[in-house]
N, C-alpha and C. Protein backbone atom coordinates (compact mmCIF):
# COMPACT_ATOMS: atom_id res chain seq x y z
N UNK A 1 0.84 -1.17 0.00
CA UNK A 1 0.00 0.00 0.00
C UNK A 1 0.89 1.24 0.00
N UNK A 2 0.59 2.58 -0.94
CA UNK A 2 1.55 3.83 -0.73
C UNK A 2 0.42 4.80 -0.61
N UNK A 3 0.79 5.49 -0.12
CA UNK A 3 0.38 6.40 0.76
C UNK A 3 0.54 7.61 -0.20
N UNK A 4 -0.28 8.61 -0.40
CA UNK A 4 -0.19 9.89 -1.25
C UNK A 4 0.19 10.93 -0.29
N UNK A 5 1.37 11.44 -0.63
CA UNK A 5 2.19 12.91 0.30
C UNK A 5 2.18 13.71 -0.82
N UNK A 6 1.61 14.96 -0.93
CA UNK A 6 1.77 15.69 -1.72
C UNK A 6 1.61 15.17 -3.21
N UNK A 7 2.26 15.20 -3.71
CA UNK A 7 2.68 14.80 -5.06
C UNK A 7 3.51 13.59 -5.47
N UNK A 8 3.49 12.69 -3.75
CA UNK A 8 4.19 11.83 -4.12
C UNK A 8 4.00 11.11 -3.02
N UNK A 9 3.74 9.43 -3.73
CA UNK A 9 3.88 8.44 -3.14
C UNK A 9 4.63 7.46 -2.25
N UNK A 10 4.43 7.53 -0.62
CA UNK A 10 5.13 7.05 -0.36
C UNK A 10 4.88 5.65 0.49
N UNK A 11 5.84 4.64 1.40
CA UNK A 11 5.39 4.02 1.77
C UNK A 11 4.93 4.12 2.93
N UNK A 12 3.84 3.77 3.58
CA UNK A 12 3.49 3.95 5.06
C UNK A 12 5.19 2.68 5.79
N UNK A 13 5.46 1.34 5.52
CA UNK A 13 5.77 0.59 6.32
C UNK A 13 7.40 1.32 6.79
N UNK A 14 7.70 2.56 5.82
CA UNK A 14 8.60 3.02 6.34
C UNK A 14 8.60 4.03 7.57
N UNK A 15 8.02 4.07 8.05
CA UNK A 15 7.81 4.74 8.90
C UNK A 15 6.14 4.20 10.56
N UNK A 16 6.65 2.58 10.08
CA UNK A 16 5.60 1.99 11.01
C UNK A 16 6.48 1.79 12.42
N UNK A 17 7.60 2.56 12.69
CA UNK A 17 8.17 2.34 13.85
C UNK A 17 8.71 3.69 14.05
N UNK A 18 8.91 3.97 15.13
CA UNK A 18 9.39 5.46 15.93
C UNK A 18 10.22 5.77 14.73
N UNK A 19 10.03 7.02 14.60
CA UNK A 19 10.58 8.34 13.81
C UNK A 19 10.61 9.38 14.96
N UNK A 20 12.24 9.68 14.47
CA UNK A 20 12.69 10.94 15.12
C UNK A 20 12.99 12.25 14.27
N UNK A 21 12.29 13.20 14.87
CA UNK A 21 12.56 14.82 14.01
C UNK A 21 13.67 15.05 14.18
N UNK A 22 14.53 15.69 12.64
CA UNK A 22 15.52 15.86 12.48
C UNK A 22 16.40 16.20 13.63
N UNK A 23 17.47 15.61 13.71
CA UNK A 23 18.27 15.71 14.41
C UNK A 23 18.25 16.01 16.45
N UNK A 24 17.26 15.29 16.36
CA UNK A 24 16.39 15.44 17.67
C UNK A 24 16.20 14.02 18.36
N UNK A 25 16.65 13.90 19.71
CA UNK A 25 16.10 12.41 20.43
C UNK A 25 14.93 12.76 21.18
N UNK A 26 14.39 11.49 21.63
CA UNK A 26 13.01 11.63 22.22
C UNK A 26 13.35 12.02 23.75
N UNK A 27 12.82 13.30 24.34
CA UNK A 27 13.25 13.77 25.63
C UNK A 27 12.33 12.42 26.67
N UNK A 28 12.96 11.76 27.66
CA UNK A 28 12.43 10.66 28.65
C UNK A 28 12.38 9.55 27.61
N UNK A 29 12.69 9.05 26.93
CA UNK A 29 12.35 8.17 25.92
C UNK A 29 13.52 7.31 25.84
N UNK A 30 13.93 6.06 26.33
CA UNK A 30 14.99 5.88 26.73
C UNK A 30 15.69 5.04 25.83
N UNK A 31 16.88 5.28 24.84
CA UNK A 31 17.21 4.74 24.02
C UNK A 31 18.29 4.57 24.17
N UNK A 32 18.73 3.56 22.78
CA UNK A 32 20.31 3.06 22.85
C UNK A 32 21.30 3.60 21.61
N UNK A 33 20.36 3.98 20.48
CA UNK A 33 20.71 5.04 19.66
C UNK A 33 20.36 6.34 19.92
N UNK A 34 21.49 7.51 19.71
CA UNK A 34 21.62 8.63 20.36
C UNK A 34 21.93 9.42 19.15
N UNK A 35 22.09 11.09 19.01
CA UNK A 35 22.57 12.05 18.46
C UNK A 35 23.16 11.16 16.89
N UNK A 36 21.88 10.66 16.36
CA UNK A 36 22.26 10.11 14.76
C UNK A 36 21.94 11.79 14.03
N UNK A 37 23.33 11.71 12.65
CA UNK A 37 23.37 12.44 11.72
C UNK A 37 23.54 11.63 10.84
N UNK A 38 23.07 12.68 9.66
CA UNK A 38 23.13 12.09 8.46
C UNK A 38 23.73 13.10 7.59
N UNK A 39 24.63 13.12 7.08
CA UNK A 39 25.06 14.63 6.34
C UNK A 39 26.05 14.48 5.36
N UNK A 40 26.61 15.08 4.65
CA UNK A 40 25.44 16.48 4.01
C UNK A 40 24.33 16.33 4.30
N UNK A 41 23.57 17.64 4.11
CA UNK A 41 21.83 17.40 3.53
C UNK A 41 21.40 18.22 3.50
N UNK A 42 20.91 18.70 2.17
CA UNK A 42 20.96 17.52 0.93
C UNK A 42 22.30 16.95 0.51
N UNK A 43 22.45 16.23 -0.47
CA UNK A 43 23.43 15.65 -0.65
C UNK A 43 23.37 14.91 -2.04
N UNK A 44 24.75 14.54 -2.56
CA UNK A 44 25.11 14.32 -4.05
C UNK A 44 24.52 12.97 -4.55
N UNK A 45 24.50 12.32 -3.12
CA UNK A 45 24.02 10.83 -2.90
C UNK A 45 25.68 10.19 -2.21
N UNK A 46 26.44 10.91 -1.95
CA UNK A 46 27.33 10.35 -0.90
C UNK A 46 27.20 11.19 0.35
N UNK A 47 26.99 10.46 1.41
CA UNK A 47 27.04 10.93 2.67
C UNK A 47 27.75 10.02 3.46
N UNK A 48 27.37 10.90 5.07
CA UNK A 48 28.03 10.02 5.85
C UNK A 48 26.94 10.01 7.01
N UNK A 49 26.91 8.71 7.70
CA UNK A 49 26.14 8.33 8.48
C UNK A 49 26.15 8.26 10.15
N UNK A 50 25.84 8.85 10.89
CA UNK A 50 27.48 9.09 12.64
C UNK A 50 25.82 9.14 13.69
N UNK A 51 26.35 8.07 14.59
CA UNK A 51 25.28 7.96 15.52
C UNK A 51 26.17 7.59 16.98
N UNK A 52 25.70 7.42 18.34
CA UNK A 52 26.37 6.86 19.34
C UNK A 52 25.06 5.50 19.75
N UNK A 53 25.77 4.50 19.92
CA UNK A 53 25.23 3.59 20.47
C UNK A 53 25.59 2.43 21.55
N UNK A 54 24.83 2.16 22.57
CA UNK A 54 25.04 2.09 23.70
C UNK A 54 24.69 0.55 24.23
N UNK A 55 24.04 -0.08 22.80
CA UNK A 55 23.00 -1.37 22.83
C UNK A 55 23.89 -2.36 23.01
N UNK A 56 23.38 -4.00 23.41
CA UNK A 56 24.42 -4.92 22.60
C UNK A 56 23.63 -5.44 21.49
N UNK A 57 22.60 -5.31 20.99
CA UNK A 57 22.11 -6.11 19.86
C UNK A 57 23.18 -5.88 18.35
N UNK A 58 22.57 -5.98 17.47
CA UNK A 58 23.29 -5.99 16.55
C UNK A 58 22.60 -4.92 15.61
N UNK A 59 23.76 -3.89 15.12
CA UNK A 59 22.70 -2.70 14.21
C UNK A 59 22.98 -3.41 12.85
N UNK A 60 21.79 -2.63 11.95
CA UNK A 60 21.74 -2.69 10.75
C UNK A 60 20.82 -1.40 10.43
N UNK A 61 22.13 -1.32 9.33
CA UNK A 61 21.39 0.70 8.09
C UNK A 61 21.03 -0.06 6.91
N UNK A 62 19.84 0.27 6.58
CA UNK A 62 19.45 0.75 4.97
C UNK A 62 19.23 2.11 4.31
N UNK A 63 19.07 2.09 3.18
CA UNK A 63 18.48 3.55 2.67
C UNK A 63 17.32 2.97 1.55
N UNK A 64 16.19 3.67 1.82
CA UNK A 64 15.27 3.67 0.98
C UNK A 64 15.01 4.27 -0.20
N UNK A 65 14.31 4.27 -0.85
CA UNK A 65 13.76 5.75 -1.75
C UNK A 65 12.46 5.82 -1.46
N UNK A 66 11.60 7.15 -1.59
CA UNK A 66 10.20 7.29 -1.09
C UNK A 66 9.23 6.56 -1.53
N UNK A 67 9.31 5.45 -2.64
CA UNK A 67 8.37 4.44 -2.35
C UNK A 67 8.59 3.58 -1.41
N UNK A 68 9.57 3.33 -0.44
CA UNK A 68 10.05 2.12 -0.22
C UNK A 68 10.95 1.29 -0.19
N UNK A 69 10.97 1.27 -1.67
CA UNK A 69 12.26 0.27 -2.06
C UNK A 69 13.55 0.69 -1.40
N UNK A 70 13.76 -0.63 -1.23
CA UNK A 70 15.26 -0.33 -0.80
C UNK A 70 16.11 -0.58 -1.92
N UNK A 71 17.17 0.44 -1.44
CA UNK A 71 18.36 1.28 -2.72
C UNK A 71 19.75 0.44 -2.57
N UNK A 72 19.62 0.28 -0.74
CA UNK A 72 20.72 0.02 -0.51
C UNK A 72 21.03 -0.24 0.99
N UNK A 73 21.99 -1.28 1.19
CA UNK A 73 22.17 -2.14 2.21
C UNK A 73 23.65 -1.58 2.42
N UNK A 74 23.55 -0.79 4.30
CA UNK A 74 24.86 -0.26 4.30
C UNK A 74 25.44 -0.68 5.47
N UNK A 75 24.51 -2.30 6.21
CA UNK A 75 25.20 -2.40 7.17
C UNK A 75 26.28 -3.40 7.94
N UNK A 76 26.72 -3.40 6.35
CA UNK A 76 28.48 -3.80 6.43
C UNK A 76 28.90 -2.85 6.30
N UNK A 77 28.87 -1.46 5.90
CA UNK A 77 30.11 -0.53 5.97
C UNK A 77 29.89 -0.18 6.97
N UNK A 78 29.25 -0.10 8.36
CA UNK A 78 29.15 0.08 9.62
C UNK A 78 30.14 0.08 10.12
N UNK A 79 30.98 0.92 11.06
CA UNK A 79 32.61 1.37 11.42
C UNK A 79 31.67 1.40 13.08
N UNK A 80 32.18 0.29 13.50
CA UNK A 80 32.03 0.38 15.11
C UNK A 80 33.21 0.92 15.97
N UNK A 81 32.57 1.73 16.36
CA UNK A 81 33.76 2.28 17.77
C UNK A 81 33.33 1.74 19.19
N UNK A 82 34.13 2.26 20.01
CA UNK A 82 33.82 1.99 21.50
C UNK A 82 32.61 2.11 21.62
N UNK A 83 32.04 3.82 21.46
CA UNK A 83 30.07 4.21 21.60
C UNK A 83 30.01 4.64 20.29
N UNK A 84 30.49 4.42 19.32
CA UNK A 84 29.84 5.42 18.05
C UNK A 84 30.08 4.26 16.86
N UNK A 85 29.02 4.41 16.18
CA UNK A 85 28.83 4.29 14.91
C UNK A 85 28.82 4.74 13.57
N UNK A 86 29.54 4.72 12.52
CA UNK A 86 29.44 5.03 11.73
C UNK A 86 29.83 4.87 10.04
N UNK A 87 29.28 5.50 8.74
CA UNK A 87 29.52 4.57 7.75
C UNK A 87 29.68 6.26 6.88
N UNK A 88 30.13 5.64 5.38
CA UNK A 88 30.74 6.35 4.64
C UNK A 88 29.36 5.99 3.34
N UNK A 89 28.56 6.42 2.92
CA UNK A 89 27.82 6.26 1.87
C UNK A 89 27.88 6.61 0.58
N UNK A 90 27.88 5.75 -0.47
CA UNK A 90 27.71 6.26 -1.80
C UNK A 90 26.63 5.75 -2.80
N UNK A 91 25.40 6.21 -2.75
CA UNK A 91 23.93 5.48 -3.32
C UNK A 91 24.55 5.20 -4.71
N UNK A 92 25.96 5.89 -5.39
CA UNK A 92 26.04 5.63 -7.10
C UNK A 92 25.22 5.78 -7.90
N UNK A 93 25.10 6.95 -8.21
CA UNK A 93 24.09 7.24 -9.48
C UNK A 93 22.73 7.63 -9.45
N UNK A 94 22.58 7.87 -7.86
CA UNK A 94 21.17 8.01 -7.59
C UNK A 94 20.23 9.33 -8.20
N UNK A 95 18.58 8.94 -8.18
CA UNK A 95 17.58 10.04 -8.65
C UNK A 95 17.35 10.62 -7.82
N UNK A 96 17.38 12.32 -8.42
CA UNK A 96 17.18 13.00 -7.07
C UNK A 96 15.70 12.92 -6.64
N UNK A 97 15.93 13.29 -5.06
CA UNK A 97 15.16 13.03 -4.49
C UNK A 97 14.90 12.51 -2.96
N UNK A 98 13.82 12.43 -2.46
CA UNK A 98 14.30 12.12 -1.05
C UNK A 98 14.22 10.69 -0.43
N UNK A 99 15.20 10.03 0.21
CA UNK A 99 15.55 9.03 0.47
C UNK A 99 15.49 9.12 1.91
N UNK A 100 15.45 7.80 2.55
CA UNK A 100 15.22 7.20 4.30
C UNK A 100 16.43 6.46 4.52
N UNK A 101 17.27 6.78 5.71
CA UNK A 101 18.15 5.96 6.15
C UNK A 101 17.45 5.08 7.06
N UNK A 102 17.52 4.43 7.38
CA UNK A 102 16.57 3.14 8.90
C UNK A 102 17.60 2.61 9.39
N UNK A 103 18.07 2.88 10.73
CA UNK A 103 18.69 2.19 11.30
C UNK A 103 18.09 0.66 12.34
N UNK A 104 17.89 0.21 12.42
CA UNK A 104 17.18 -1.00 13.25
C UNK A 104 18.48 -1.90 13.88
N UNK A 105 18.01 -2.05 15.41
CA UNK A 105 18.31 -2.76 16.11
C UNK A 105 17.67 -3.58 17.12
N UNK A 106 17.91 -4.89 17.40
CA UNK A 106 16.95 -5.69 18.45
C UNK A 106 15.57 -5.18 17.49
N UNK A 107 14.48 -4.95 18.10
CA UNK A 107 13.10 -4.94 17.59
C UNK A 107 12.82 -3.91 17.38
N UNK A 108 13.85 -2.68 17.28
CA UNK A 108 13.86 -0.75 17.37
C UNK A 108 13.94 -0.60 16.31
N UNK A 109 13.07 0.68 15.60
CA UNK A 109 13.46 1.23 14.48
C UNK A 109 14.04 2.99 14.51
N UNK A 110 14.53 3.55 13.77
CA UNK A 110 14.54 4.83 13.65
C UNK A 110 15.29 4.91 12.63
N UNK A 111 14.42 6.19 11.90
CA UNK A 111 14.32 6.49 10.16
C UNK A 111 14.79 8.22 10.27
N UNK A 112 15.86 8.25 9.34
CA UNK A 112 16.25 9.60 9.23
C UNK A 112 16.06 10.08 7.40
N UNK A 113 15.49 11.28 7.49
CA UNK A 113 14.68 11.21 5.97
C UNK A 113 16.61 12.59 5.15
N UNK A 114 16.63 12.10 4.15
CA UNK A 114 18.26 12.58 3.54
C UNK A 114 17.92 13.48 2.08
N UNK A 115 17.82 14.19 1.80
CA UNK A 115 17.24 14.67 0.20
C UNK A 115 18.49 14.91 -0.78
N UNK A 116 18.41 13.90 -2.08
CA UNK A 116 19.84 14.10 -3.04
C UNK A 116 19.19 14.84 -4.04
N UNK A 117 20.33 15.82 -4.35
CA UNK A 117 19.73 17.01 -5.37
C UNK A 117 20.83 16.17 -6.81
């Protein structure tokens, strides 16, 4: 099922788990992913991806495009540190437009929305 935003179709299932406003954590909301960026943004379709995490489960990033589909599977370039996470992105060739990073861990979601010009 897609969902009509404006002028454009998107998917509801991307966003069937906690979403956080840009660059913002949930105040009392007690999490194990922290202060995620996504930047540039907008961007060429290479970015970089920088979060702190505190969990032991196991993370995994995708990036979407606003139907849905997934573009791309980034969570082998995942660069674990002591508390931080992070990856080096290049979608290659991508349409502009706006794209979803999803980070998911254990049964958690959180979706950071990225726009490539």
């Amino acid at each position: 099922m897609l969902v009509l935003l404006g002028s454009a179709f998107i998917s509801p299932y991307l966003f069937s788990h906690s979403v956080l406003p840009p660059d913002e954590d949930p105040v009392g909301l007690e999490q194990t992913v922290h202060k995620v960026k996504v930047f540039p943004n907008p961007s060429d379709g290479r970015f970089k991806l920088s979060f702190e995490y505190n969990g032991k489960e196991k993370v995994s990033a995708k990036v979407f495009d606003i139907t849905g589909k997934q573009v791309k599977n980034i969570s082998k370039d995942l660069v674990t540190g002591e508390a931080s996470v992070s990856a080096t992105v290049d979608l290659e060739s991508p349409s502009s437009g706006i794209y979803f990073v999803r980070i998911e861990w254990g049964s958690k979601m959180l979706t950071k929305k990225i726009i490539v010009r």
